[in-house]
N, C-alpha and C. Protein backbone atom coordinates (compact mmCIF):
# COMPACT_ATOMS: atom_id res chain seq x y z
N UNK A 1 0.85 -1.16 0.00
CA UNK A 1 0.00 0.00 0.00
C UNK A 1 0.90 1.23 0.00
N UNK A 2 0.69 2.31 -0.82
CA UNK A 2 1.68 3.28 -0.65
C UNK A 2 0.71 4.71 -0.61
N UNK A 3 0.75 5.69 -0.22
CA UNK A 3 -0.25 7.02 -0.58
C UNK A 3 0.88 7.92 -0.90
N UNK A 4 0.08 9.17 -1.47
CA UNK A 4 0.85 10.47 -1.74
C UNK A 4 0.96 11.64 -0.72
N UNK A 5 2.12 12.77 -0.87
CA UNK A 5 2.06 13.32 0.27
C UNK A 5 2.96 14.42 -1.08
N UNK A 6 2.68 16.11 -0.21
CA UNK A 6 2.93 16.85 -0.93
C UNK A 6 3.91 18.00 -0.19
N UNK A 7 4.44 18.83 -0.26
CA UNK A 7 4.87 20.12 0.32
C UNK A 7 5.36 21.50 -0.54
N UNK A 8 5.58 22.16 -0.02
CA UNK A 8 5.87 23.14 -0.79
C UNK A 8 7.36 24.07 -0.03
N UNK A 9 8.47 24.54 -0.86
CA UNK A 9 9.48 24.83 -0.62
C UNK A 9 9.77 26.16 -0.85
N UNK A 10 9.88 27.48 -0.14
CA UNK A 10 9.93 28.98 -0.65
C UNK A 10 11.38 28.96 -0.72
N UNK A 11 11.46 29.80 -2.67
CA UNK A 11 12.67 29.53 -3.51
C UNK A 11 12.60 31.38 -3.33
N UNK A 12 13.61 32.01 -3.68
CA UNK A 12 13.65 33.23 -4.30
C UNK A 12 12.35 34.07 -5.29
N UNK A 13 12.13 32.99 -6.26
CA UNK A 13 10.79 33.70 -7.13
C UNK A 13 9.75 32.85 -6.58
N UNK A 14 9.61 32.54 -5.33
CA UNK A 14 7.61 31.70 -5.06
C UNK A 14 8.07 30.75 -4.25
N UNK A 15 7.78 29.47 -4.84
CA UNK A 15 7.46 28.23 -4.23
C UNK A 15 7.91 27.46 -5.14
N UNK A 16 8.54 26.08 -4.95
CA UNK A 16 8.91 24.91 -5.83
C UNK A 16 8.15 23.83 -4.69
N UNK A 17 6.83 23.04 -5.65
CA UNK A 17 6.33 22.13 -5.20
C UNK A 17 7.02 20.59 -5.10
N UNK A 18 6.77 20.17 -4.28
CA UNK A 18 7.23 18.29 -4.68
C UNK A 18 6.17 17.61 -4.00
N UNK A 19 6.20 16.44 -4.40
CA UNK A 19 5.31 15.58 -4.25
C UNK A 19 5.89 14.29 -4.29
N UNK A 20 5.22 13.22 -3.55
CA UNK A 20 6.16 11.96 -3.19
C UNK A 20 5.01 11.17 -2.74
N UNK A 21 5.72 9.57 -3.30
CA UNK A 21 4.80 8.63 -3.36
C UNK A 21 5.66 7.70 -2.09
N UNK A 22 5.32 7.23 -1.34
CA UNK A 22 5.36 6.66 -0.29
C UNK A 22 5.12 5.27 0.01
N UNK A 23 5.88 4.53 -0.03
CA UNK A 23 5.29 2.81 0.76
C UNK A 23 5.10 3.07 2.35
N UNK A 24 3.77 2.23 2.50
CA UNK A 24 3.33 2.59 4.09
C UNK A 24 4.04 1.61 4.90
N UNK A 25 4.70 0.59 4.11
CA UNK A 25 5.43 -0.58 4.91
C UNK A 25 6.50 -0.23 5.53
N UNK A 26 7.04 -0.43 3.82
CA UNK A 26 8.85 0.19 4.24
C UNK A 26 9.00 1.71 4.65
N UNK A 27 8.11 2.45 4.63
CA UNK A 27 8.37 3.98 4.66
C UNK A 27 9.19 4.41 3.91
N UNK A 28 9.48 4.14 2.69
CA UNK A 28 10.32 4.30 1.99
C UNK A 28 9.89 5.24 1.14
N UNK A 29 10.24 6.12 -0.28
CA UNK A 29 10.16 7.32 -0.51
C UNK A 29 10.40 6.30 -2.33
N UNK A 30 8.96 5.74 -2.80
CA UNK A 30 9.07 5.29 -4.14
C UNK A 30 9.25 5.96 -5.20
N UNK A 31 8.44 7.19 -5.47
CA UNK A 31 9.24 8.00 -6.63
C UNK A 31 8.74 9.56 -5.76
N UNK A 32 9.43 10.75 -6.50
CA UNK A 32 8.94 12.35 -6.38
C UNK A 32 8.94 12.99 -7.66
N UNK A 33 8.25 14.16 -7.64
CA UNK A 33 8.35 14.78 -8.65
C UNK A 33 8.34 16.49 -7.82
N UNK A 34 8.84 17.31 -8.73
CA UNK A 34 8.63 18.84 -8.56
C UNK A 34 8.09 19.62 -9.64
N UNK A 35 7.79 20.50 -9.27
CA UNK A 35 6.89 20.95 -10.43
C UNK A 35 7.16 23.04 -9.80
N UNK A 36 7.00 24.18 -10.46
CA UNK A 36 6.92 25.21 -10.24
C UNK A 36 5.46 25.58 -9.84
N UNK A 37 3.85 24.73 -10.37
CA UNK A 37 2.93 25.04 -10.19
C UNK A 37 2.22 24.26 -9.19
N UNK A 38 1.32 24.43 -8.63
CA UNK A 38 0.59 23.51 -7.42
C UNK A 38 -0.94 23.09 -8.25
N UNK A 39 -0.44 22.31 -8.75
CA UNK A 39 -1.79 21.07 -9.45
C UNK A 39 -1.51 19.84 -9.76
N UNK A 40 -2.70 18.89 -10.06
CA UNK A 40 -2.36 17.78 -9.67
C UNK A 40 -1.22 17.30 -10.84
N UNK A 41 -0.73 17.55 -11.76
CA UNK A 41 -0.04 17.49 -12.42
C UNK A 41 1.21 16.78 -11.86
N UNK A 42 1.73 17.63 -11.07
CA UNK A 42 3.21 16.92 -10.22
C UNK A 42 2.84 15.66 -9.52
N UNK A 43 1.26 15.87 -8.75
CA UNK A 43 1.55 14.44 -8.05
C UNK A 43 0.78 13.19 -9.33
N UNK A 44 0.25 13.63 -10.10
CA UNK A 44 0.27 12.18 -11.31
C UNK A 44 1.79 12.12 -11.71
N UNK A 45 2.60 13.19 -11.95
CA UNK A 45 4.21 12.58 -12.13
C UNK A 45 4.79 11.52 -11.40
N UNK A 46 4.20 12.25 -10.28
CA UNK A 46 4.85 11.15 -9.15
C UNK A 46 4.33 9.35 -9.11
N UNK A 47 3.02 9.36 -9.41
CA UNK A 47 2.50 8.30 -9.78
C UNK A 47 2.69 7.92 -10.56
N UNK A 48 2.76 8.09 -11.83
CA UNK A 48 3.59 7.49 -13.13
C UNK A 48 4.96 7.00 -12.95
N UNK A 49 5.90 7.52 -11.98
CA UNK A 49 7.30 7.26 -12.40
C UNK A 49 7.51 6.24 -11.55
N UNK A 50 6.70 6.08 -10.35
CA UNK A 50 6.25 5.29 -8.83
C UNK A 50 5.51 3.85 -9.44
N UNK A 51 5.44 3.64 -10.91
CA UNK A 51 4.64 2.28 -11.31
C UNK A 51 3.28 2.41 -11.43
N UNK A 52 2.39 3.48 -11.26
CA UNK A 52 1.01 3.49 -10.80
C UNK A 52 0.78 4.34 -11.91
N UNK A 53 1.21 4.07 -13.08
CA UNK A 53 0.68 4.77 -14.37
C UNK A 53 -0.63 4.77 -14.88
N UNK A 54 -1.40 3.89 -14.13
CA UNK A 54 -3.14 3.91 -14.59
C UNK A 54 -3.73 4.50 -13.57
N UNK A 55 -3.29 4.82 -12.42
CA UNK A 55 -3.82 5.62 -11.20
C UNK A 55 -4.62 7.38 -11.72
N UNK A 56 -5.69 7.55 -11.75
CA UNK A 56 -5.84 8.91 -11.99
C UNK A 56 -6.31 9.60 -10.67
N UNK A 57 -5.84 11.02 -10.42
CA UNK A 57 -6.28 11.80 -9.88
C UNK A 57 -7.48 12.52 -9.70
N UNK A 58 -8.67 12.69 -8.76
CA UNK A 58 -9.63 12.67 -9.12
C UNK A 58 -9.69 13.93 -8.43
């Protein structure tokens, strides 16, 4: 079982988002993505690169 989890990082011009896919077992850190904008965009990256390429965001 793994879920998503998100944060946001203040850069000089705004914010740089990331997003990270998570195993609830191992606690381990399966894929991330960053993105400059806050939509779901970054965290389907994260799901795609994490194996969960048919997963959609709803």
């Amino acid at each position: 079982m793994s879920v998503t989890d998100f944060t946001f990082v203040r850069i000089r011009g705004g914010f740089a988002y990331v997003s990270f896919l998570i195993d609830l077992f191992s606690r381990r850190t399966l894929s991330w993505a960053s993105l400059a904008s806050h939509d779901t965009e970054f965290i389907e990256r994260a799901l795609d690169t994490g194996g969960c390429g048919d997963f959609q965001v709803k």
